[in-house]
C-alpha atoms as a PDB file:
ATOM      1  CA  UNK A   1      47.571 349.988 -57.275  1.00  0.00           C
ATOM      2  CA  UNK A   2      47.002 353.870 -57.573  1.00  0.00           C
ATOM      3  CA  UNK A   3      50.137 354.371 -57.535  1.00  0.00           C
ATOM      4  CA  UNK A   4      51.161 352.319 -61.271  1.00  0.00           C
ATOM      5  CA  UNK A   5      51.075 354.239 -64.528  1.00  0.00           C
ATOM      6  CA  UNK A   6      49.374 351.526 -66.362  1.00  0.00           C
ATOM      7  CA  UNK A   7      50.459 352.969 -69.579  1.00  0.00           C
ATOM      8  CA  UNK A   8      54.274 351.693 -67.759  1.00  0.00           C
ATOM      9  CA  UNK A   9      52.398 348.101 -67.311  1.00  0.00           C
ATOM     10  CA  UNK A  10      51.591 347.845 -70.963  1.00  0.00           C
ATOM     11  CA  UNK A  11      55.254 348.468 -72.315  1.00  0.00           C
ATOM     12  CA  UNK A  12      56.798 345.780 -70.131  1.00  0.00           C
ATOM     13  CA  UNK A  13      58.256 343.170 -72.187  1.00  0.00           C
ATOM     14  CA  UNK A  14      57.479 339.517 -71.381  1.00  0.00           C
ATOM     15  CA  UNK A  15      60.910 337.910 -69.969  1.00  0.00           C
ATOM     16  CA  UNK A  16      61.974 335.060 -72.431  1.00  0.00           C
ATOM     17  CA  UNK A  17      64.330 332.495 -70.793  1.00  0.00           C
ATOM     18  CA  UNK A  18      67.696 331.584 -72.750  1.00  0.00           C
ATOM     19  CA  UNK A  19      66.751 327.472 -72.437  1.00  0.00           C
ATOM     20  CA  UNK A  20      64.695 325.782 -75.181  1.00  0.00           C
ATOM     21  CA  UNK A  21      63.977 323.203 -73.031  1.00  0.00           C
ATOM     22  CA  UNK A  22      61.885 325.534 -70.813  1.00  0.00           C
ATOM     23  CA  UNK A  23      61.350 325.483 -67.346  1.00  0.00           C
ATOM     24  CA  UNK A  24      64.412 325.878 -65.140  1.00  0.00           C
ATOM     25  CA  UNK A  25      65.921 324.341 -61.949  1.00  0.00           C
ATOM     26  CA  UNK A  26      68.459 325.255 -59.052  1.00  0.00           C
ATOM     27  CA  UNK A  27      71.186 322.203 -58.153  1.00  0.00           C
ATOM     28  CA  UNK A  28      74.070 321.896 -56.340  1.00  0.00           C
ATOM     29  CA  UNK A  29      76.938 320.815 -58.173  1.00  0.00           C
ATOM     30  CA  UNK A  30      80.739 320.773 -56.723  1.00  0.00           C
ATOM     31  CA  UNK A  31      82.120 324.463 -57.723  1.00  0.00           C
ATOM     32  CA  UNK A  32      85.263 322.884 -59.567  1.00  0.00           C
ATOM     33  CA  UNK A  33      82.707 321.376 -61.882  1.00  0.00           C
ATOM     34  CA  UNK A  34      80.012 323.875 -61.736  1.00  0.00           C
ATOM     35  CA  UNK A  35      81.274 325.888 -65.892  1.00  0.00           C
ATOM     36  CA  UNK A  36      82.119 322.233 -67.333  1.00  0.00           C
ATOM     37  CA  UNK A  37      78.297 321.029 -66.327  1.00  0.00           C
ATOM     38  CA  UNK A  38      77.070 324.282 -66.953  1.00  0.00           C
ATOM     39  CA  UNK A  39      78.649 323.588 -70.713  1.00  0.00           C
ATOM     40  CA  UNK A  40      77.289 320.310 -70.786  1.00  0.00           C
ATOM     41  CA  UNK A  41      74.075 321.508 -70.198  1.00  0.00           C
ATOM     42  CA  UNK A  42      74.039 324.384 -73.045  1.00  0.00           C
ATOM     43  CA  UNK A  43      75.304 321.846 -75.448  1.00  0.00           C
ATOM     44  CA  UNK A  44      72.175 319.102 -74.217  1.00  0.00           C
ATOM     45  CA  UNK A  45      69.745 321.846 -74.851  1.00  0.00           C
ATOM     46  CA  UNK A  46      70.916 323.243 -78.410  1.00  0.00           C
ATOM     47  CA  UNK A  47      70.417 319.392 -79.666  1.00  0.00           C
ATOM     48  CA  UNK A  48      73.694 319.017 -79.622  1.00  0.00           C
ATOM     49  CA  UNK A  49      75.797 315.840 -78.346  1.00  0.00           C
ATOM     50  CA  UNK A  50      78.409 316.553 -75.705  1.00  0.00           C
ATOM     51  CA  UNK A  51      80.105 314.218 -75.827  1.00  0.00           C
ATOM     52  CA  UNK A  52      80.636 312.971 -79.947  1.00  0.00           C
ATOM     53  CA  UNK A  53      83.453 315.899 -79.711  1.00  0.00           C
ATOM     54  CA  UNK A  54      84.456 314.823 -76.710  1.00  0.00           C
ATOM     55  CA  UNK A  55      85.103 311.556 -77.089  1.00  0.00           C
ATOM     56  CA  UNK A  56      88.908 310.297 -76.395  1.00  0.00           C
ATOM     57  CA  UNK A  57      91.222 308.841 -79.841  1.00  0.00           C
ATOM     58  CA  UNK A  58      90.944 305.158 -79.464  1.00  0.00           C
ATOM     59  CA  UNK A  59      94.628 304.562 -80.227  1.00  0.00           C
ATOM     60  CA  UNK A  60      95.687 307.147 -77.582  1.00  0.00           C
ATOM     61  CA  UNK A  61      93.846 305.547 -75.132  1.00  0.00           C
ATOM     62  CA  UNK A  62      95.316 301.967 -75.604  1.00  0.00           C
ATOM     63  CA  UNK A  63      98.697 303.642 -75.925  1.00  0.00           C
ATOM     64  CA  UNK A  64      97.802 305.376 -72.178  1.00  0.00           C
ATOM     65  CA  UNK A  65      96.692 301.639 -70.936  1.00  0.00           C
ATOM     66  CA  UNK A  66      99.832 299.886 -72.002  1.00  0.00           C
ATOM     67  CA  UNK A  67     102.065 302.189 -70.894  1.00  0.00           C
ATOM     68  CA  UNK A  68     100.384 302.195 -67.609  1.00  0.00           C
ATOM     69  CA  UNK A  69     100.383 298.331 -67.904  1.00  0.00           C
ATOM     70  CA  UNK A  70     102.882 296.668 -69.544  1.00  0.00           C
ATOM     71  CA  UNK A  71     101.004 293.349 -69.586  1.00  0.00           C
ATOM     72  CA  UNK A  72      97.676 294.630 -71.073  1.00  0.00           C
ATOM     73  CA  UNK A  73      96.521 292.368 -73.759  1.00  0.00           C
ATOM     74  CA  UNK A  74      94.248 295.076 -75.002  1.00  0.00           C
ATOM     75  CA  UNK A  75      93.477 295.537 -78.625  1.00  0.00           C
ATOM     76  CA  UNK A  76      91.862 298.669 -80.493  1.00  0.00           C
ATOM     77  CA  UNK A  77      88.930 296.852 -80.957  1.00  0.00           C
ATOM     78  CA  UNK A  78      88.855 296.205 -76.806  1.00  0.00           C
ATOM     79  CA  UNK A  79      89.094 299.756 -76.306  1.00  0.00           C
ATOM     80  CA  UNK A  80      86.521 300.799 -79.392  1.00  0.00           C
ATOM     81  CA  UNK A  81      83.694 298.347 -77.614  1.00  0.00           C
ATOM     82  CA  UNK A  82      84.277 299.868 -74.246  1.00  0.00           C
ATOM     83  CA  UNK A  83      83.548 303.449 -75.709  1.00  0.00           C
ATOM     84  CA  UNK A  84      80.787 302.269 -77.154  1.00  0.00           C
ATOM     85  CA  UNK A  85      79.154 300.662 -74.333  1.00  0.00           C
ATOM     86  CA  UNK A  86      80.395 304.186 -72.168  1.00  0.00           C
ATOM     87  CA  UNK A  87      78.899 306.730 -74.881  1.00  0.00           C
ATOM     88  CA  UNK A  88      75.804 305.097 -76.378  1.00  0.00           C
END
């Protein structure tokens, strides 16, 4: 180590990561999806939900089921208890 100004060693800065949630980890994700999870992930560790913004109009999606089947018997309130059992 005779060769480190250790005046140099004293004015390095501590490196702060950007997650609250600390420690980090590598994973393999599917590239197509890697900047959407990536997203997903910011929002998880600012406290925020991601999906409450992301969650789909109820109406739209029973319009999307009965025009995809004419026969659905669906009502809103069908559709309102599924995204509630999907999101909570």
């Amino acid at each position: 180590m005779s060769n480190i100004n250790s005046n140099s060693l004293a004015n390095l800065k501590h490196f702060e990561g950007k997650w609250k949630h600390g420690v980090t980890k590598s994973i393999r994700v599917p590239v197509a999806l890697a900047d959407e999870i990536l997203a997903i992930a910011h929002k998880l560790d600012k406290g925020v939900s991601p999906v409450s913004s992301d969650t789909p109009d109820v109406a739209d999606l029973l319009n999307q089921l009965k025009s995809q089947n004419k026969k659905s018997k669906a009502t809103l309130s069908d559709v309102e208890a599924l995204l509630s059992l999907i999101f909570t």
